[in-house]
N, C-alpha and C. Protein backbone atom coordinates (compact mmCIF):
# COMPACT_ATOMS: atom_id res chain seq x y z
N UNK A 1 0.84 -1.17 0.00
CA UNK A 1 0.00 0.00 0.00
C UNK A 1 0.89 1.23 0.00
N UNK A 2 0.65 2.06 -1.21
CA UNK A 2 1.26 3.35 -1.09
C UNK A 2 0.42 4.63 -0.72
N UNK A 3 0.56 5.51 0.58
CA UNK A 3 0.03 6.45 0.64
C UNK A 3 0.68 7.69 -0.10
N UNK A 4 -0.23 8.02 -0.53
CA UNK A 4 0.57 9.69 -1.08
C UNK A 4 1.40 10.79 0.42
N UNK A 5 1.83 11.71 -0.03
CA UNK A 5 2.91 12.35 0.75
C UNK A 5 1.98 13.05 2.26
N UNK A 6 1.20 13.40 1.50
CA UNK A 6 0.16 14.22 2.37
C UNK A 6 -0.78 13.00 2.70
N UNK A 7 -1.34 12.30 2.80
CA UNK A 7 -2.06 11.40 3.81
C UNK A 7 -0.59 11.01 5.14
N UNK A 8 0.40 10.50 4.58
CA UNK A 8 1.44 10.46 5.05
C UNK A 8 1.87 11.67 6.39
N UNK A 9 1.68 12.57 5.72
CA UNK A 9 1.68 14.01 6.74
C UNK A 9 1.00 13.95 7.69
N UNK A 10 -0.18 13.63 7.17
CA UNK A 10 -1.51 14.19 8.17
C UNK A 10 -1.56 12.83 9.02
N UNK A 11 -1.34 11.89 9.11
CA UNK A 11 -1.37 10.16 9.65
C UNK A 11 0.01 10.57 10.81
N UNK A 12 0.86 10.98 10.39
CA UNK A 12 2.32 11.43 11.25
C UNK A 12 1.80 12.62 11.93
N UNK A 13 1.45 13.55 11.64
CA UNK A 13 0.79 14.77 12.50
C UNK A 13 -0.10 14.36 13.35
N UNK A 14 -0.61 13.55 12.99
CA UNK A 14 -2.20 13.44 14.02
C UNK A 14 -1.77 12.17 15.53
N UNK A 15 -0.34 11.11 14.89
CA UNK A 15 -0.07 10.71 15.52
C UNK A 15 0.43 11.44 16.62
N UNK A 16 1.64 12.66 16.58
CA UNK A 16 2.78 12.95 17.46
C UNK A 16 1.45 14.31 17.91
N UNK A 17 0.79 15.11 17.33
CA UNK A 17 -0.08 16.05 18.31
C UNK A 17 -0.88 15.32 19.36
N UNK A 18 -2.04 14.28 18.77
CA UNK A 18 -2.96 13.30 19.88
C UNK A 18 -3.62 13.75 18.27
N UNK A 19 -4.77 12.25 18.78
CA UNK A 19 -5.82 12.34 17.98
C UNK A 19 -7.27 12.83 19.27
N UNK A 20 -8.19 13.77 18.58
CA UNK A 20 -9.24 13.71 18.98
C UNK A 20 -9.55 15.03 19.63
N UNK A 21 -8.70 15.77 19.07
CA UNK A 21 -8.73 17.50 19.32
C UNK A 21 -9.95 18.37 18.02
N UNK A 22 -10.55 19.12 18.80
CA UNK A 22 -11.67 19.46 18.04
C UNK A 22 -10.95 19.83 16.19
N UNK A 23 -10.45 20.70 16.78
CA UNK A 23 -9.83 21.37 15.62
C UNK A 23 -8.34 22.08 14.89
N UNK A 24 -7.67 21.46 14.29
CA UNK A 24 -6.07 21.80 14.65
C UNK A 24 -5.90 23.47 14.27
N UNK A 25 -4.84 23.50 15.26
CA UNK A 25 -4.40 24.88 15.09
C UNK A 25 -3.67 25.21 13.63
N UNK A 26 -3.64 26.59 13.30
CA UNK A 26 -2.82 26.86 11.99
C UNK A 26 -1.08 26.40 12.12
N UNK A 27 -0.68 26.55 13.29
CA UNK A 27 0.68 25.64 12.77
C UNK A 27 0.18 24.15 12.39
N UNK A 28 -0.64 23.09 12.80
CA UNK A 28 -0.72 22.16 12.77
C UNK A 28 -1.43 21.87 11.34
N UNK A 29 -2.42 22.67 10.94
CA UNK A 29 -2.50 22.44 9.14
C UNK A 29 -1.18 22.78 8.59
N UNK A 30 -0.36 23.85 8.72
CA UNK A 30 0.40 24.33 8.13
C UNK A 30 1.52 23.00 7.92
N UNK A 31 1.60 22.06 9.14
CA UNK A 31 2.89 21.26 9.27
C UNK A 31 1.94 19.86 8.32
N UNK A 32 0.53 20.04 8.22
CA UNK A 32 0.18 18.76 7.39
C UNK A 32 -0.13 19.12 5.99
N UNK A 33 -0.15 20.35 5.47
CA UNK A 33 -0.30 20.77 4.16
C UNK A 33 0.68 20.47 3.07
N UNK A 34 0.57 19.76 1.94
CA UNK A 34 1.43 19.48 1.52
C UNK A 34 2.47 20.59 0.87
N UNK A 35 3.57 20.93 0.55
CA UNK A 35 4.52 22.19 0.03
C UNK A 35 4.01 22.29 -1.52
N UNK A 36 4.02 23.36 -1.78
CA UNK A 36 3.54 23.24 -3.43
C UNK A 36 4.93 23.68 -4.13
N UNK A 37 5.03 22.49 -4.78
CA UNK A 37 6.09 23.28 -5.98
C UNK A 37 7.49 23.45 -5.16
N UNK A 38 7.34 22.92 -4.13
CA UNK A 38 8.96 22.78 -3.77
C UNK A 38 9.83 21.87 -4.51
N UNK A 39 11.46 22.35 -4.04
CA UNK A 39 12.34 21.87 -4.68
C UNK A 39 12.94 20.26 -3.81
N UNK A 40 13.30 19.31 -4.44
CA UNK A 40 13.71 17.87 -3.30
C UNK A 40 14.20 18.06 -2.07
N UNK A 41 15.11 19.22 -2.39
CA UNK A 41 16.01 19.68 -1.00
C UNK A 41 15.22 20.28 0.13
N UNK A 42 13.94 20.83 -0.30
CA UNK A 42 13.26 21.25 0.54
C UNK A 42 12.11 20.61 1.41
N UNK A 43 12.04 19.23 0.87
CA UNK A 43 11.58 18.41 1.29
C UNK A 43 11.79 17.22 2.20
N UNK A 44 13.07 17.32 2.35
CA UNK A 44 14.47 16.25 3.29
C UNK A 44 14.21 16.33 4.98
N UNK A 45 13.81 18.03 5.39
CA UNK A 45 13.98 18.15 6.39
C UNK A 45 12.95 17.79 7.01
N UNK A 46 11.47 18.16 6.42
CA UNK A 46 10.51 17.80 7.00
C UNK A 46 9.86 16.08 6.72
N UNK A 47 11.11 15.22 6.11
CA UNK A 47 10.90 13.78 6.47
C UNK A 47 11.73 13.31 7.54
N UNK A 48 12.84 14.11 7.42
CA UNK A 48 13.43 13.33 8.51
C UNK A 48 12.73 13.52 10.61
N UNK A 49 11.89 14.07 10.85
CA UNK A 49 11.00 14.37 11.82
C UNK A 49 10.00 12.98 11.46
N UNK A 50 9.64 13.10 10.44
CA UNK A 50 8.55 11.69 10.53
C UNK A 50 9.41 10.59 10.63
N UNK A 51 10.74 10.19 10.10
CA UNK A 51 11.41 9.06 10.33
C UNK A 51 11.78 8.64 11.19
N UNK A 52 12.08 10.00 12.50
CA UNK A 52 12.52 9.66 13.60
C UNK A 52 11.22 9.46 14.58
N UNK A 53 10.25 9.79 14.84
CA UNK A 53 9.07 9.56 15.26
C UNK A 53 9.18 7.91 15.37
N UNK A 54 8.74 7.03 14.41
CA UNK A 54 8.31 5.98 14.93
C UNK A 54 9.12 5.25 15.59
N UNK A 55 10.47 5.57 15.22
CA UNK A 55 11.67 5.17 16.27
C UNK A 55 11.92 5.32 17.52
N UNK A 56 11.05 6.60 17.58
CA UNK A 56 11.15 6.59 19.27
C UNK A 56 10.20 5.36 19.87
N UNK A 57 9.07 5.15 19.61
CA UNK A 57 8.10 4.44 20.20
C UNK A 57 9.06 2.75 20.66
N UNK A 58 9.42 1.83 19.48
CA UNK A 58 10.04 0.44 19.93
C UNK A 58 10.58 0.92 20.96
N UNK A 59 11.79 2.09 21.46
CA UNK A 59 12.63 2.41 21.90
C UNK A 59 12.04 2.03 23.55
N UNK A 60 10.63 2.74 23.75
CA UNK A 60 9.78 2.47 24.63
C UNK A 60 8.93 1.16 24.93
N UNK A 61 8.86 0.48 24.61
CA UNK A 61 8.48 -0.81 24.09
C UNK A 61 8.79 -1.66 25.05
N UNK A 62 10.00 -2.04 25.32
CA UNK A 62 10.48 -2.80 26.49
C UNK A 62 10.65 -2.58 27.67
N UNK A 63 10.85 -1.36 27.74
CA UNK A 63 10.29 -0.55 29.23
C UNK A 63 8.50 -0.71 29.75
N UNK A 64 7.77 -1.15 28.56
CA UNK A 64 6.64 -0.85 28.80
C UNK A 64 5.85 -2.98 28.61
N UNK A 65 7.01 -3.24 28.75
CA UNK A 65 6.38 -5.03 28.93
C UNK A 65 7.42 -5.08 29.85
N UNK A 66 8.51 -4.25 30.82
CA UNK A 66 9.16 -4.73 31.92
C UNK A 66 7.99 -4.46 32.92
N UNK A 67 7.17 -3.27 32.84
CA UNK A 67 6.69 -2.39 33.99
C UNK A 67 5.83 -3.28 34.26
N UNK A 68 4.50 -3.96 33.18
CA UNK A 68 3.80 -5.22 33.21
C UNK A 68 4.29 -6.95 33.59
N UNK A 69 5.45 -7.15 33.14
CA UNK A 69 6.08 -8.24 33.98
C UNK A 69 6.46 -7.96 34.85
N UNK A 70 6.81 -7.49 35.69
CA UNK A 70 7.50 -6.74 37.41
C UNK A 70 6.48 -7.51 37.80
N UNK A 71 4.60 -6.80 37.81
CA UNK A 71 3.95 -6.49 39.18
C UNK A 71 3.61 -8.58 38.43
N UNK A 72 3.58 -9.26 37.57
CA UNK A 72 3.32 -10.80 37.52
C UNK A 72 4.03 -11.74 37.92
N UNK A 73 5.31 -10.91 38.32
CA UNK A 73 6.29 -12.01 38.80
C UNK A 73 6.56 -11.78 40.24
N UNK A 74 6.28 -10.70 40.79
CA UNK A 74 6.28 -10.18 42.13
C UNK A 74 4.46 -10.67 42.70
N UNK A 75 3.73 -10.83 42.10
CA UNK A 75 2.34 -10.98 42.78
C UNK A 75 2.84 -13.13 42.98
N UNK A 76 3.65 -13.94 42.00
CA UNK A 76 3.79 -14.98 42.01
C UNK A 76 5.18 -15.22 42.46
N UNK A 77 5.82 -15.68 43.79
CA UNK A 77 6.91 -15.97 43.58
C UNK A 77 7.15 -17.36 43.62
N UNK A 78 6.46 -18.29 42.76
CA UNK A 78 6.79 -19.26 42.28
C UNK A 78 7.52 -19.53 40.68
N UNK A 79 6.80 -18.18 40.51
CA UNK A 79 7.47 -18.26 38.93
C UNK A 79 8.62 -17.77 38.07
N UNK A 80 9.75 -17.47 39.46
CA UNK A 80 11.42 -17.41 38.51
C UNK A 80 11.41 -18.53 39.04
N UNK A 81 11.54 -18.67 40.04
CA UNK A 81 12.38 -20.36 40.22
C UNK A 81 11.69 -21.75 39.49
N UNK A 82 10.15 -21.69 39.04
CA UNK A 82 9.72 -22.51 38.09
C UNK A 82 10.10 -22.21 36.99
N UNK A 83 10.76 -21.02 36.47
CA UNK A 83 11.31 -20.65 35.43
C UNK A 83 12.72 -21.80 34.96
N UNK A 84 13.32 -21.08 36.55
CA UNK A 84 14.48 -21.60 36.50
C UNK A 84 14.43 -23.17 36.56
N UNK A 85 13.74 -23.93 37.18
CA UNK A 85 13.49 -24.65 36.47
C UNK A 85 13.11 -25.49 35.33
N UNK A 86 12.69 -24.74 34.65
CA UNK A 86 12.35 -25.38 33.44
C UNK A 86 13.21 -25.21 32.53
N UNK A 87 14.18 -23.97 32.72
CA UNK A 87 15.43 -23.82 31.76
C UNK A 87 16.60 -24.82 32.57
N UNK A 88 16.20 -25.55 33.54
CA UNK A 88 17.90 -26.51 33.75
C UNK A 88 17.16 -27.65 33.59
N UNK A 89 15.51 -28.10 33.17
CA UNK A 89 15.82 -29.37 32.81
C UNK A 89 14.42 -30.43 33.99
N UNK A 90 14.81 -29.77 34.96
CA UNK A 90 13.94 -30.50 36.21
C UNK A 90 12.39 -30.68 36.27
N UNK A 91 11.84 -29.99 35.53
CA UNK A 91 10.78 -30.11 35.25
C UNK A 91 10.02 -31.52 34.39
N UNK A 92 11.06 -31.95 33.93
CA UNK A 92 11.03 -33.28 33.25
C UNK A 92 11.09 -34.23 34.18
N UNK A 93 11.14 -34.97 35.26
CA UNK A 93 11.06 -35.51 36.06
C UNK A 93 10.74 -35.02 37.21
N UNK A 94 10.57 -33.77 37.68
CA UNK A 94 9.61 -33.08 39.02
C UNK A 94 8.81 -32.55 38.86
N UNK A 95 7.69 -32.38 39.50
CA UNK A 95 6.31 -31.37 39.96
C UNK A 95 6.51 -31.15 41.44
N UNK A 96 6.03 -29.53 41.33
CA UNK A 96 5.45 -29.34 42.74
C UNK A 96 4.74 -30.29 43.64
N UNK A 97 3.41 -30.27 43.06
CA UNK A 97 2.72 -31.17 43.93
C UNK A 97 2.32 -32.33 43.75
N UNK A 98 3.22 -33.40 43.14
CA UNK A 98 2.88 -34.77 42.41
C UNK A 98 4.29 -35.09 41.99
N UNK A 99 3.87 -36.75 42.31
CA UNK A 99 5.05 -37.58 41.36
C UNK A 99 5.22 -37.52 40.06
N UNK A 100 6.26 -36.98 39.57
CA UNK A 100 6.70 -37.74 38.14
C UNK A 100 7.57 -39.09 38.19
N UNK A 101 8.47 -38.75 37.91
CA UNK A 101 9.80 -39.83 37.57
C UNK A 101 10.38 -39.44 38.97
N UNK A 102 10.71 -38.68 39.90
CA UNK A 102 11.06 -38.18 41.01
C UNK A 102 9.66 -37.74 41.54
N UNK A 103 10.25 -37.54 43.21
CA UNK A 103 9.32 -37.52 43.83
C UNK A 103 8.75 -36.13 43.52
N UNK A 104 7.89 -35.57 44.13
CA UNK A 104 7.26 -34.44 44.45
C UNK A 104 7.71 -33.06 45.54
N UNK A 105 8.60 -32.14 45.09
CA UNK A 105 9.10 -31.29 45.67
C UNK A 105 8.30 -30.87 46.73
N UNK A 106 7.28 -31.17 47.03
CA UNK A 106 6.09 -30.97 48.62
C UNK A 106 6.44 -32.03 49.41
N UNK A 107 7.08 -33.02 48.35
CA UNK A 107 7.11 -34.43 49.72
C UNK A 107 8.54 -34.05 49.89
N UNK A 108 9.62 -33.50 49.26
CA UNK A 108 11.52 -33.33 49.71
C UNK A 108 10.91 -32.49 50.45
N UNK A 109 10.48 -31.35 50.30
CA UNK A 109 10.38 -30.15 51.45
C UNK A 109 9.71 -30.96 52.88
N UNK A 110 8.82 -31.92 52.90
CA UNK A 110 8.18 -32.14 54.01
C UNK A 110 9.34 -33.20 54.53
N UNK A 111 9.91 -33.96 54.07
CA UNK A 111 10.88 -35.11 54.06
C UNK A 111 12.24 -34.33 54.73
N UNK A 112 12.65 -33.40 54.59
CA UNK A 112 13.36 -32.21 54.97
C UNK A 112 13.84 -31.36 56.10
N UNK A 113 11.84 -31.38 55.77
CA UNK A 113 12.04 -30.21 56.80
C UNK A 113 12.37 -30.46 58.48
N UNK A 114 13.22 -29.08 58.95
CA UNK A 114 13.65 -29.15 60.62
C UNK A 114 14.93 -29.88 60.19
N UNK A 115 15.83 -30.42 59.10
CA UNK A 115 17.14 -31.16 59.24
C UNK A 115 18.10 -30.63 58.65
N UNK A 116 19.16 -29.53 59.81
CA UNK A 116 19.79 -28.49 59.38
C UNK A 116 20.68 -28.77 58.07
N UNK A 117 20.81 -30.34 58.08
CA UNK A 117 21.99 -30.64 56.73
C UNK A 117 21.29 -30.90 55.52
N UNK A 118 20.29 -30.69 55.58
CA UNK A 118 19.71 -30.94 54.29
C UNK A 118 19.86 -30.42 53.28
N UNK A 119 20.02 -29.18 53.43
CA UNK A 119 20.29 -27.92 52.30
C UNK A 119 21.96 -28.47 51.58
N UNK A 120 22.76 -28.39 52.19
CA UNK A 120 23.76 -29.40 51.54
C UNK A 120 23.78 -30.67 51.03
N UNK A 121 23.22 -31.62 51.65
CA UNK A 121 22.91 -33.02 50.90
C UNK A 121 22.16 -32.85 49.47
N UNK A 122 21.38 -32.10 49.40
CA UNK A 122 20.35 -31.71 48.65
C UNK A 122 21.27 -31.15 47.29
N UNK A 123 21.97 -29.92 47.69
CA UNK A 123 22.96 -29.37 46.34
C UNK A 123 23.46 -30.48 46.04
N UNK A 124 24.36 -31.03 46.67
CA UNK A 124 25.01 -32.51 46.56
C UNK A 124 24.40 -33.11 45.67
N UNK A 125 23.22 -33.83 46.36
CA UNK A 125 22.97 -34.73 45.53
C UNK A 125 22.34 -34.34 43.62
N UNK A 126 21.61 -33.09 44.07
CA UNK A 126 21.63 -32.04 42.62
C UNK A 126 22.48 -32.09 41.71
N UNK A 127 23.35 -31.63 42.51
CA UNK A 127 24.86 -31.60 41.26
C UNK A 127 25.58 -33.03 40.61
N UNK A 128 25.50 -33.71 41.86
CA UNK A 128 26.41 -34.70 41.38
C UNK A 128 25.56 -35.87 40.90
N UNK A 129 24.35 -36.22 41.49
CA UNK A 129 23.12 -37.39 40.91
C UNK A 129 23.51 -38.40 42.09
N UNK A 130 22.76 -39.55 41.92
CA UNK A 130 22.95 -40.17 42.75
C UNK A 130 21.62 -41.48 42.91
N UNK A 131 20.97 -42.05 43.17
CA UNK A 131 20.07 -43.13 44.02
C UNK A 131 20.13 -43.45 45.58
N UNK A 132 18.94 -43.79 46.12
CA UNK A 132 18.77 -44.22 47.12
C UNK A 132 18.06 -43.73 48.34
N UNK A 133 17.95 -42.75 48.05
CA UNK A 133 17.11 -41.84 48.89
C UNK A 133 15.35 -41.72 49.10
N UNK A 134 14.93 -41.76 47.47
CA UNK A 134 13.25 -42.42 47.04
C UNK A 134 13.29 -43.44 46.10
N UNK A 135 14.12 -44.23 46.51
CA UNK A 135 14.18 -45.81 45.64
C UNK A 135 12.88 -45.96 45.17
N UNK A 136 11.57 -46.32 46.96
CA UNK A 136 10.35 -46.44 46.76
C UNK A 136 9.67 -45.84 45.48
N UNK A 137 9.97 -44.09 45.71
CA UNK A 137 9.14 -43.53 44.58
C UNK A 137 9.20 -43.59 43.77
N UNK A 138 10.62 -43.95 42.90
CA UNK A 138 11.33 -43.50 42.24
C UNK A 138 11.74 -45.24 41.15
N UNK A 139 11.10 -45.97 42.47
CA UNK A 139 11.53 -47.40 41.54
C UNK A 139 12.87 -47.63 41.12
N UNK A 140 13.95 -46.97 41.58
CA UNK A 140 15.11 -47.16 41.47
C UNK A 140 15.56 -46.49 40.56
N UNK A 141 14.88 -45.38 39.94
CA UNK A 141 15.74 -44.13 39.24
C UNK A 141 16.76 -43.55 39.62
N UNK A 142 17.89 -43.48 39.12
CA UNK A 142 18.79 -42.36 40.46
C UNK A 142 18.68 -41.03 39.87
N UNK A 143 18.77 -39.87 40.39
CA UNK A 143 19.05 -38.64 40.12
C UNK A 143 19.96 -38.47 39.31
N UNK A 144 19.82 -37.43 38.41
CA UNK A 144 21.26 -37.75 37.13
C UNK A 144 21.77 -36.21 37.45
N UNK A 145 23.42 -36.69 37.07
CA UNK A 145 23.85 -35.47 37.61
C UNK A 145 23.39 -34.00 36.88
N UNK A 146 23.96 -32.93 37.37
CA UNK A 146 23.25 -32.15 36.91
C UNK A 146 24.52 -30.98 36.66
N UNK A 147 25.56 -30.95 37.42
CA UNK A 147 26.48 -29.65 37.14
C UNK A 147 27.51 -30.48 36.50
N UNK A 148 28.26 -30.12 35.32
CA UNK A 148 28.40 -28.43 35.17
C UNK A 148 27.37 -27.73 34.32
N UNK A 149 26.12 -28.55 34.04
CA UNK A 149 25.57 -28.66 32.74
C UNK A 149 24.71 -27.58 33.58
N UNK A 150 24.09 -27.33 35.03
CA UNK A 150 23.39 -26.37 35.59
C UNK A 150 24.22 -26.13 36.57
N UNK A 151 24.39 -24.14 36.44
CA UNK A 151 25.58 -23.45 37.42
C UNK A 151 25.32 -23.84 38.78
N UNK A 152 26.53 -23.99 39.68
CA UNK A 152 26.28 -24.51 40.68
C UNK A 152 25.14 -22.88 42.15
N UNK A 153 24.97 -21.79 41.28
CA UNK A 153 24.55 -20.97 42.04
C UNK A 153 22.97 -21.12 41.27
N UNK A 154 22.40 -21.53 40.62
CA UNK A 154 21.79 -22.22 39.54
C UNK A 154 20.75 -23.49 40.78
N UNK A 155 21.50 -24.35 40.99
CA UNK A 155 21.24 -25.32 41.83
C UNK A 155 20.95 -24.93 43.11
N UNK A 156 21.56 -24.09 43.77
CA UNK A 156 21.75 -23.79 45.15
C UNK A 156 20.03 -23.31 44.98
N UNK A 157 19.76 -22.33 44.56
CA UNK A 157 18.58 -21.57 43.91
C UNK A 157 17.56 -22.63 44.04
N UNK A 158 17.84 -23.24 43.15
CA UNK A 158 16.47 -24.45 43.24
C UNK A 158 16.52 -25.58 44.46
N UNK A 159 17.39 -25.40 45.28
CA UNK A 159 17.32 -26.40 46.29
C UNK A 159 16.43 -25.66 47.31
N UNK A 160 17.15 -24.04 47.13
CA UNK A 160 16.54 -23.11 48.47
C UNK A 160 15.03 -23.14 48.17
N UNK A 161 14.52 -23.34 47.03
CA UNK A 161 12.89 -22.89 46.55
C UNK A 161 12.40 -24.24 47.20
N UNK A 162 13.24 -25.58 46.69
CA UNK A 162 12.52 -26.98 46.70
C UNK A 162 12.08 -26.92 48.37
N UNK A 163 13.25 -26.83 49.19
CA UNK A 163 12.74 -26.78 50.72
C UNK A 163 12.32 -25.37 51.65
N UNK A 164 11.88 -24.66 50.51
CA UNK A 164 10.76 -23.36 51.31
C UNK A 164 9.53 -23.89 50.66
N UNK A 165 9.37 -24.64 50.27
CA UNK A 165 7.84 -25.13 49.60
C UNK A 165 6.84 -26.18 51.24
């Protein structure tokens, strides 16, 4: 679709004034009227104002889907560390509240909880993998290792979430 110069004008004017003003002022026809009989050169300056216009807006763009993700991830704080989970992998054999292939991060946290060494056994066994701990649940799956392939501050992270649950 090609607009002519002046729809062009008046579509860029109406954007950067507001739309929905009774009636534009004489600078504001004046800046959407097309030039009669001008020369190319005289026409350069008043595009480069419309070119830079829509550039500003993307510019704003990501500031304006941070301000909306902030208050969704702060009203949920389950959802960086389910994040983070799902980018190292764990989500494929864990749920919050149910067995998969591993047990259920409600039953480690309850299994856990009150046993000051746990938080270390736990990275431990994270990082490095292991069996024997939910044979029962687990039917004799062992935990597969997990670092260097997930940072070890990475792990620590998801151990601290697994036993505040």
């Amino acid at each position: 679709m090609h607009l002519k110069p002046a729809c062009t004008a008046l579509i860029v004017s109406a954007l950067l004034l507001g739309c929905g003003r009774e009636e534009p002022s004489k600078s504001d026809t004046a800046a959407v009227s097309p030039p009669v009989a001008q020369p190319e050169s005289a026409k350069a300056p008043e595009a480069a104002p419309q070119a830079a216009a829509p550039q500003a807006e993307p510019a704003q763009a990501p500031a304006a889907v941070a301000a909306v993700a902030a208050p969704a991830a702060a009203a949920d704080p389950k959802a960086e560390p389910l994040a983070l989970a799902q980018k190292s992998g764990c989500l494929a054999c864990h749920a919050v509240d149910r067995k998969l292939v591993g047990p259920a991060w409600k039953d480690v946290a309850a299994r856990y909880r009150g046993d000051a060494g746990a938080r270390a056994r736990l990275i431990e066994k994270v990082s490095k993998g292991g069996g024997g701990n939910w044979t029962a649940v687990t039917g004799g799956i062992p935990m597969p290792a997990n670092a260097p392939r997930v940072p070890a501050e990475d792990i620590e992270k998801l151990v601290d979430f697994v036993l505040s649950l």
